[in-house]
Protein backbone atom coordinates (compact mmCIF):
# COMPACT_ATOMS: atom_id res chain seq x y z
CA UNK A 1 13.56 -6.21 -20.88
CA UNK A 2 13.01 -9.72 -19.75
CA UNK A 3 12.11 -10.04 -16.02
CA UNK A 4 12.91 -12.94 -14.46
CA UNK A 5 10.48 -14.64 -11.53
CA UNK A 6 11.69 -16.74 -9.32
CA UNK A 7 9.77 -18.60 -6.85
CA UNK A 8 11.80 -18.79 -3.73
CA UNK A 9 9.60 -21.63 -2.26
CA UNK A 10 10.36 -24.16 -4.99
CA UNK A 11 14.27 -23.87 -4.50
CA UNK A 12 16.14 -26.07 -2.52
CA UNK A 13 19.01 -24.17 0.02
CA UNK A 14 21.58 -23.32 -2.33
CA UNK A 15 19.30 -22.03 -5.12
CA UNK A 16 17.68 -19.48 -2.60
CA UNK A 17 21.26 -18.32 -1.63
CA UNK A 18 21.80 -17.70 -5.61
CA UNK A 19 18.72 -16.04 -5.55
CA UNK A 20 19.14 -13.30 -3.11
CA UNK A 21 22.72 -12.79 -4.00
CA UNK A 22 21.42 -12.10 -7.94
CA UNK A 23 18.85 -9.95 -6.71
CA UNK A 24 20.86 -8.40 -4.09
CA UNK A 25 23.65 -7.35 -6.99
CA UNK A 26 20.59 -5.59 -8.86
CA UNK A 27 19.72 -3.67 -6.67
CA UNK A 28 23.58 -2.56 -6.08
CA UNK A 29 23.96 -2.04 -9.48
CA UNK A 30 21.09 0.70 -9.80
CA UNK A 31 18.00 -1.86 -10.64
CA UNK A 32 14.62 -2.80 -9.86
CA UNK A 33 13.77 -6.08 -7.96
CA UNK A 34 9.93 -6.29 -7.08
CA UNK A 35 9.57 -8.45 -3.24
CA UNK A 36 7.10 -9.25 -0.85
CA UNK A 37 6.96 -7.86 2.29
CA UNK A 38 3.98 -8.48 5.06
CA UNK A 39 1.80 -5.62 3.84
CA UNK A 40 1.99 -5.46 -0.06
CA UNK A 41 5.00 -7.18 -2.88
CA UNK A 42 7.08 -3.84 -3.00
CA UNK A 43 9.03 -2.42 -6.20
CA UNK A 44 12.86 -1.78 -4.58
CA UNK A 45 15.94 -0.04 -5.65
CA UNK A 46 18.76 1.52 -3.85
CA UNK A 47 17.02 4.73 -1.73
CA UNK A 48 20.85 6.11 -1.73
CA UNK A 49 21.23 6.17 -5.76
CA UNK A 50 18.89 8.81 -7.23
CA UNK A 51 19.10 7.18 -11.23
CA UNK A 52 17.71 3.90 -9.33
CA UNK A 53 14.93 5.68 -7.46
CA UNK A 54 14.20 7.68 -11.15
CA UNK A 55 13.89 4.03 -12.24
CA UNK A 56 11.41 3.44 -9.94
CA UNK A 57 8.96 6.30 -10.98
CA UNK A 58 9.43 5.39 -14.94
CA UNK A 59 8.25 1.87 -14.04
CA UNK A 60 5.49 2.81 -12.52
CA UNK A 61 4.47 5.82 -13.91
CA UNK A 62 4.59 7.44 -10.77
CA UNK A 63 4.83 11.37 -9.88
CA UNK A 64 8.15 12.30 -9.45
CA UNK A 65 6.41 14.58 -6.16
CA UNK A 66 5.29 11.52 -4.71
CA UNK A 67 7.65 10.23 -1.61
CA UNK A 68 9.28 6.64 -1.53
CA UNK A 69 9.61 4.90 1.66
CA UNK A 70 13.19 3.24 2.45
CA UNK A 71 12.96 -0.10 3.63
CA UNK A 72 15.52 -1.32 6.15
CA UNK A 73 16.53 -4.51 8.23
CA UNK A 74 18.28 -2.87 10.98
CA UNK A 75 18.57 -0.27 13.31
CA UNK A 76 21.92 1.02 12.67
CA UNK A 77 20.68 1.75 9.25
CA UNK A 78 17.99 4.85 10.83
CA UNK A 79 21.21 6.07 12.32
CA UNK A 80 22.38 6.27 9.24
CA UNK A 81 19.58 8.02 6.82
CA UNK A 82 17.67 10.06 9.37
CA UNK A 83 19.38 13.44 10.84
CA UNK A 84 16.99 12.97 14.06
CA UNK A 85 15.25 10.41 15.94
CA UNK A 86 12.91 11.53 18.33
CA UNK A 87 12.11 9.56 21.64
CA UNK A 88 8.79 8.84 20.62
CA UNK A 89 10.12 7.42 17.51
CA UNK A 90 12.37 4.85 19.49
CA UNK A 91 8.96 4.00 21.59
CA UNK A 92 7.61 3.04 18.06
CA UNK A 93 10.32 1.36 16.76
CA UNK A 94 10.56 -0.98 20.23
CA UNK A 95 6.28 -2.43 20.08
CA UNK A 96 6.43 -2.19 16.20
CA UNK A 97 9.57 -2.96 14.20
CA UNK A 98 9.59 -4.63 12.55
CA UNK A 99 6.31 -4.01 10.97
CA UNK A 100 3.40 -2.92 8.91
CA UNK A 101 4.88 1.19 9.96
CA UNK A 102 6.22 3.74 8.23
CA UNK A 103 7.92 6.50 10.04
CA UNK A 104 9.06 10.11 8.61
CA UNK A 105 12.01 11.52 9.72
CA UNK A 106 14.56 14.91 8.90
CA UNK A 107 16.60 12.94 6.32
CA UNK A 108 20.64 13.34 6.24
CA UNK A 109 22.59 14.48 3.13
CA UNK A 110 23.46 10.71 2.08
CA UNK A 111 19.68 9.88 0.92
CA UNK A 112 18.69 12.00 -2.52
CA UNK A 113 15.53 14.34 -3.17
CA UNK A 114 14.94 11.86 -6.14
CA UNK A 115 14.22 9.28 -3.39
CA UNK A 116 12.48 11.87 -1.30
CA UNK A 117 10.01 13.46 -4.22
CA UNK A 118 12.05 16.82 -2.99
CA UNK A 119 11.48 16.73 0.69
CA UNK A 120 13.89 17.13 3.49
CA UNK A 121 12.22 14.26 4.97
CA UNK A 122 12.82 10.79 4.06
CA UNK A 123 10.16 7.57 5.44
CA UNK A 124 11.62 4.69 6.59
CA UNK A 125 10.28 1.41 7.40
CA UNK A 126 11.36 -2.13 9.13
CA UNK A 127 9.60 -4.72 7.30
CA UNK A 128 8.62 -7.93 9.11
CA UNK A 129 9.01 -10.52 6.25
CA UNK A 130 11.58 -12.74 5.85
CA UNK A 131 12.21 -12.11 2.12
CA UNK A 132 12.71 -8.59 2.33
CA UNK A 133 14.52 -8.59 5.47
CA UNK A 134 17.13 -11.09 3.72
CA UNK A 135 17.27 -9.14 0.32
CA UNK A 136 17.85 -5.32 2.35
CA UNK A 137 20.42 -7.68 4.39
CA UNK A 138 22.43 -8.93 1.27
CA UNK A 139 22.09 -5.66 -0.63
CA UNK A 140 23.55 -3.71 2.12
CA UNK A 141 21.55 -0.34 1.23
CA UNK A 142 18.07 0.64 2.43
CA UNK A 143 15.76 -0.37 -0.48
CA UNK A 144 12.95 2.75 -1.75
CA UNK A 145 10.12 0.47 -2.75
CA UNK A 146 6.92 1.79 -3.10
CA UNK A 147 3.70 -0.93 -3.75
CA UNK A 148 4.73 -2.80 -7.15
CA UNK A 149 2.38 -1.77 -9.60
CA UNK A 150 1.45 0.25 -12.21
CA UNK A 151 0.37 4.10 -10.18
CA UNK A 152 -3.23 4.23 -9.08
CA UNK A 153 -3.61 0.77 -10.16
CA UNK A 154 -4.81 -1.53 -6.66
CA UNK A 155 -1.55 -2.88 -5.02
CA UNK A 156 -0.29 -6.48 -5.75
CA UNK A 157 -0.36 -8.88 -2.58
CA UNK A 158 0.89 -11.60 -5.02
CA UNK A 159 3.97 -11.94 -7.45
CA UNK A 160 1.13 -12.76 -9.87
CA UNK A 161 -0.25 -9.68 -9.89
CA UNK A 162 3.00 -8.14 -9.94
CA UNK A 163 3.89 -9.70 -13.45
CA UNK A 164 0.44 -8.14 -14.64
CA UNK A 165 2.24 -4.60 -14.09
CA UNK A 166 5.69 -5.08 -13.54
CA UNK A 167 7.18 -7.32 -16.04
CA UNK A 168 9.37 -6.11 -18.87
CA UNK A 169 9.31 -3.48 -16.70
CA UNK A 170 12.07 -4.39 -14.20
CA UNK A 171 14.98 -7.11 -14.34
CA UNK A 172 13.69 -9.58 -11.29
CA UNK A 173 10.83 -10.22 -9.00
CA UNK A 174 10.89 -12.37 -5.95
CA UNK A 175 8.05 -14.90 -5.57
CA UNK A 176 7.60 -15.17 -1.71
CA UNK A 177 4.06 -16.28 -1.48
CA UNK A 178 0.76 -14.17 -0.71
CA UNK A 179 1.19 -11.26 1.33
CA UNK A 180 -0.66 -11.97 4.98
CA UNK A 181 -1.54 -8.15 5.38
CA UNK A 182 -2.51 -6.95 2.27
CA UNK A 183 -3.41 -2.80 2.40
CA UNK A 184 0.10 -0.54 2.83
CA UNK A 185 1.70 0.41 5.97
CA UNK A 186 0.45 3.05 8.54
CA UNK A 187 2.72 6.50 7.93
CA UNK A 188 3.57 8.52 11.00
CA UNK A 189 5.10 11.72 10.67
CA UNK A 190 7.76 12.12 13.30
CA UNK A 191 8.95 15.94 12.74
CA UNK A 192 6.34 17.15 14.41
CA UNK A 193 5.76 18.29 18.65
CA UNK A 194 3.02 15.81 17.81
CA UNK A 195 3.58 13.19 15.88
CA UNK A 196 0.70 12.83 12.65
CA UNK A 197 -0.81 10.04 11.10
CA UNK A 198 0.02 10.87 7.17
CA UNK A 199 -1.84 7.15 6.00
CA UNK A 200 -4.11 4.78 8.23
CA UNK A 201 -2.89 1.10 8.16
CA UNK A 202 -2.57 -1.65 10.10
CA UNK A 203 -1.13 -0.36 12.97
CA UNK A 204 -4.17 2.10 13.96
CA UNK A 205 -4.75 5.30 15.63
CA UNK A 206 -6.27 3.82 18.59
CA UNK A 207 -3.45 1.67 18.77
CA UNK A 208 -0.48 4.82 18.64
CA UNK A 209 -2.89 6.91 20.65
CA UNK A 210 -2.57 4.34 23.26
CA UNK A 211 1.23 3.63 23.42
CA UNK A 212 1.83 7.87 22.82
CA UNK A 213 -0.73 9.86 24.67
CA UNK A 214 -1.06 12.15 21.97
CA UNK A 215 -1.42 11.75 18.00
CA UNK A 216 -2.83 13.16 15.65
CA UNK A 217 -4.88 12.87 12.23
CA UNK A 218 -3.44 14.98 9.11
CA UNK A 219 -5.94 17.50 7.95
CA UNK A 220 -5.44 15.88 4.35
CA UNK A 221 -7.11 12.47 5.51
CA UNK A 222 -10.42 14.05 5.51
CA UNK A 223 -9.68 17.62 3.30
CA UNK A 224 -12.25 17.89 0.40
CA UNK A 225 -9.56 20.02 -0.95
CA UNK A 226 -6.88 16.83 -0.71
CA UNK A 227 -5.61 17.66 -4.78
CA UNK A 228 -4.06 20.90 -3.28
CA UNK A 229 -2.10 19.17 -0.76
CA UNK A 230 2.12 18.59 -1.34
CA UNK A 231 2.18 14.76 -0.53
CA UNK A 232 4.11 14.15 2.36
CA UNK A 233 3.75 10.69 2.27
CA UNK A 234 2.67 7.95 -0.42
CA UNK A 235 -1.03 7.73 -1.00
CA UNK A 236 -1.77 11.44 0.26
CA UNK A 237 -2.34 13.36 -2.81
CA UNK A 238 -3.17 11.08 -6.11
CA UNK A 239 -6.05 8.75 -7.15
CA UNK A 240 -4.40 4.87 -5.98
CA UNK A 241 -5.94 1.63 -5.43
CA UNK A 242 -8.31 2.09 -8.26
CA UNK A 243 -9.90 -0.72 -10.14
CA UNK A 244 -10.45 0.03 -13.97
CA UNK A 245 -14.24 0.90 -13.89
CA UNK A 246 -15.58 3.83 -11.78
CA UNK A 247 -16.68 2.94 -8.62
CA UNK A 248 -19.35 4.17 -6.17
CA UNK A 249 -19.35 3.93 -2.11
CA UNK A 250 -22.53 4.13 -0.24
CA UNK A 251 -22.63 5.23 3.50
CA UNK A 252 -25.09 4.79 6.08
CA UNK A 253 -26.91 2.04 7.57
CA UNK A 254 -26.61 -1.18 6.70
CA UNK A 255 -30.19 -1.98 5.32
CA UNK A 256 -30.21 1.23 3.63
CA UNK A 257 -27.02 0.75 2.23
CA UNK A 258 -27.88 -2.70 0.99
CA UNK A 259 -31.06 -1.22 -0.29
CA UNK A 260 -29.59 2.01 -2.18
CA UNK A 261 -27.18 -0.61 -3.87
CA UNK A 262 -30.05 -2.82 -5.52
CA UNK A 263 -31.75 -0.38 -6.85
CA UNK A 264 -28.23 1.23 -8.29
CA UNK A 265 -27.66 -2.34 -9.47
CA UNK A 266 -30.64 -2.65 -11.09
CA UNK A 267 -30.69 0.53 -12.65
CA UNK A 268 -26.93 0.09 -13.94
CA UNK A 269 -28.22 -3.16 -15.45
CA UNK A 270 -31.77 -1.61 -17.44
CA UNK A 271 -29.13 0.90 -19.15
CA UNK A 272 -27.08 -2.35 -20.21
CA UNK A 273 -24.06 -2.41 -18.13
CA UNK A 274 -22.28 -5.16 -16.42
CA UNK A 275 -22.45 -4.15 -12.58
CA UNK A 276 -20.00 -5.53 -9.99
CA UNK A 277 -20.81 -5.33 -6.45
CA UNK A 278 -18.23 -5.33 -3.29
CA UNK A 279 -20.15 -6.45 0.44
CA UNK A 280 -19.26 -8.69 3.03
CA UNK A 281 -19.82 -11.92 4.60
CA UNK A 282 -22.91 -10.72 6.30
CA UNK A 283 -24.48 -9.14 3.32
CA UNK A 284 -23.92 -10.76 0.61
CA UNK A 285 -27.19 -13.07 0.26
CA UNK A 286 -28.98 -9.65 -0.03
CA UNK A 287 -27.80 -8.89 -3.68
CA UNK A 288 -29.17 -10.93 -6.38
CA UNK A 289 -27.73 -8.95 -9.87
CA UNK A 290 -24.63 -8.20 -10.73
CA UNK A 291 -21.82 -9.40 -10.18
CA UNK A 292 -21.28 -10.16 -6.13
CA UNK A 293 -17.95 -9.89 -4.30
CA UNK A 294 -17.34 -10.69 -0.41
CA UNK A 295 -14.54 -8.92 0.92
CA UNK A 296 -14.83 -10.57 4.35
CA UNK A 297 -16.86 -10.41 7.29
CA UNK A 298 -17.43 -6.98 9.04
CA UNK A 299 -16.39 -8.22 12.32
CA UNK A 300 -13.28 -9.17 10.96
CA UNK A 301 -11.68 -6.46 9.32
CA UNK A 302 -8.37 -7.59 8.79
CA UNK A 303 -10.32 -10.26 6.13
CA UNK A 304 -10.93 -7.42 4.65
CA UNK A 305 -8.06 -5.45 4.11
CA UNK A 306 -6.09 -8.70 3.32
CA UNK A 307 -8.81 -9.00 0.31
CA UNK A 308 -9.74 -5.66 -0.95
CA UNK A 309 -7.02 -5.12 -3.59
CA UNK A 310 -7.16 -8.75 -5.28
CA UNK A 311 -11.06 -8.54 -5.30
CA UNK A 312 -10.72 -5.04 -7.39
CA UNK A 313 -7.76 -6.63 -9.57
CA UNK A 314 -10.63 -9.19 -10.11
CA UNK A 315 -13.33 -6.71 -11.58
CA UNK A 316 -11.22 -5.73 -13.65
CA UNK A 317 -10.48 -9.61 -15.01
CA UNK A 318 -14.54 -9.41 -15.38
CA UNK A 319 -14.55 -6.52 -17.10
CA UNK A 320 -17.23 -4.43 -15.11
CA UNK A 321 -18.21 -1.46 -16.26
CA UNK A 322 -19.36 -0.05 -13.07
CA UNK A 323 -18.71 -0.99 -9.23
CA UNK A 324 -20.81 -0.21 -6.13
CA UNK A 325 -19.33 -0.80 -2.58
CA UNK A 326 -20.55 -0.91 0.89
CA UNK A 327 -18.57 1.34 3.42
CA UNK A 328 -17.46 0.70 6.83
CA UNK A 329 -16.84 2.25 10.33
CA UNK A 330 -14.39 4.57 10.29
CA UNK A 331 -12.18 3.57 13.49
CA UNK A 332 -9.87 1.10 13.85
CA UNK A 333 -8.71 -0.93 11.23
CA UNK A 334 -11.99 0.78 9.17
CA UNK A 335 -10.34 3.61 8.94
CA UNK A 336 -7.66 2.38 6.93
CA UNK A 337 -10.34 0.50 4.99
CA UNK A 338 -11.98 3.39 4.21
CA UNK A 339 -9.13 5.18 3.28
CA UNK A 340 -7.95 2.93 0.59
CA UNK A 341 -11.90 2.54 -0.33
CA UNK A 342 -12.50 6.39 -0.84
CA UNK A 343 -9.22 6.69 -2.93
CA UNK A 344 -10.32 3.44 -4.96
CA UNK A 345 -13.64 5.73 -5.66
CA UNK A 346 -12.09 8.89 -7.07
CA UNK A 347 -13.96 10.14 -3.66
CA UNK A 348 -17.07 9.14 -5.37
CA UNK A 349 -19.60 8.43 -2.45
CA UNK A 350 -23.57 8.40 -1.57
CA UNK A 351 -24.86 8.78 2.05
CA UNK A 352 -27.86 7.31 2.84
């Protein structure tokens, strides 16, 4: 299969208007168009045809247990795919849809368990780009798209590093520029008295705590014994965001952890292997082998969300053959951090 890019920012008026109209009839006619949206480019296909969503997991080699998330541009459209919407639900949807959250509801009959990976639940999302708000518009569906690459492989923020999964894979993807969040959205599961945080984002704990009263963490988050959870949501269960060599994070104070990462370094390098190392802004000066990444700056964290999947797509261009990473505060936006971070590790860590 070819798969044809198009970069909607070098097309004049009527060229976009071709565009979305092409990609909106593939994803009609039960195939896979790759977008951006704010948080990560997305792989979508109609959530209401079941051989579309199948296409989806084939692409990506993704468990067939492993939820999609429908992607919609309007309100009418919940009403349409979710058999209940609770009030706390419509307090979400008011301070952030559209946006970087995901939000699991009792699905109705019309959306299939191939969309679902067999629940009775279906997530839905409003995203808050202008690409995939006009390609859901013209397609008329909800659009499954789960993060457009290859499963357990980092997420693409680009339509670069889309192409270096996705194509002959899939029949189109949508250039729209860099994504500005870069890690997935936050998942909230809204079947419960109290509704649970399934996957940290960018729209944080503190932040739902806040507007709510009451949330609440899923047990899975932190479970050592996460492999024997049924994923509720995408990202729960499976190994994701992981860069081709195995990675280490170290935990603890900062001068210790800068420390115990030298002398890994250094050790890595005496037995001959090429060592890649992940800091920050404010630590970077202190590592003098390897090879030395900055994510961003530590009082910043949203630098460093919006760069932790490209700088692991990176190592892999480099062709490490071992990464160690610093850690980070788990609260606030470090708790999604951390979450990716952990997962990127195979749950590989050192405290010190």
């Amino acid at each position: 299969m070819d798969t044809k890019i198009i970069n909607l920012q070098l097309l004049d008026q009527s060229e976009v208007d071709t565009a979305y109209a092409e990609a909106a009839g593939i994803i009609r006619e039960g195939g896979l168009v790759a977008f951006p949206t704010e948080t990560v480019y997305g792989l979508g296909a109609n959530a209401l045809d079941e051989q579309a969503a199948a296409k989806i997991y084939a692409a990506k080699g993704r468990p067939s247990d492993n939820p999609l998330i429908a992607h919609i541009s309007r309100e009418q459209q919940l009403e349409e795919i979710a058999a209940y919407i609770p009030e706390t639900a419509r307090i979400l949807m008011k301070h952030y849809w559209p946006g970087p959250l995901t939000m699991i509801f009792r699905k109705k009959d019309i959306v299939p368990r191939g969309t679902t990976g067999g629940l009775d639940t279906v997530a839905v999302r409003m995203p808050d780009h202008p690409v995939a708000r006009r390609l859901i518009d013209a397609a008329g569906v909800p659009i499954a798209a789960p993060s457009a690459n290859l499963s357990g492989r980092p997420s693409p923020t680009t339509a670069e590093r889309t192409a270096e999964d996705m194509e002959g894979k899939i029949e189109m993807i949508l250039d729209g520029g860099p994504c500005r969040i870069g890690i997935e959205s936050t998942i909230v599961d809204m079947t419960e008295d109290i509704p649970v945080i399934l996957r940290p984002g960018f729209i944080t704990y503190e932040m739902l705590r806040e507007l709510l009263g009451e949330v609440r963490k899923d047990r899975a988050l932190d479970a050592k014994e996460w492999r024997y959870f049924r994923p509720k949501a995408p990202g729960q269960k499976y190994r994701h965001y992981a860069p081709k060599a195995p990675m280490t994070l170290v935990e603890g104070g900062i001068e210790a952890v800068t420390a115990k990462i030298c002398d890994l370094t250094d050790a890595s390098i005496r037995e001959g292997k090429k060592v890649g190392v992940i800091c920050t802004d404010e630590t970077e000066a202190c590592y003098h082998q390897g090879i030395v990444k900055s994510m961003g700056s530590r009082v910043r964290l949203e630098s460093v969300a919006h760069n932790l999947y490209e700088i692991l797509r990176e190592f892999d261009e480099t062709g490490v053959e071992v990464i160690y990473s610093e850690a980070f505060p788990s609260d606030e936006l470090g708790f999604a951090v951390m979450n990716r971070l952990v997962k990127a590790a195979g749950h590989k860590e050192i405290q010190v």
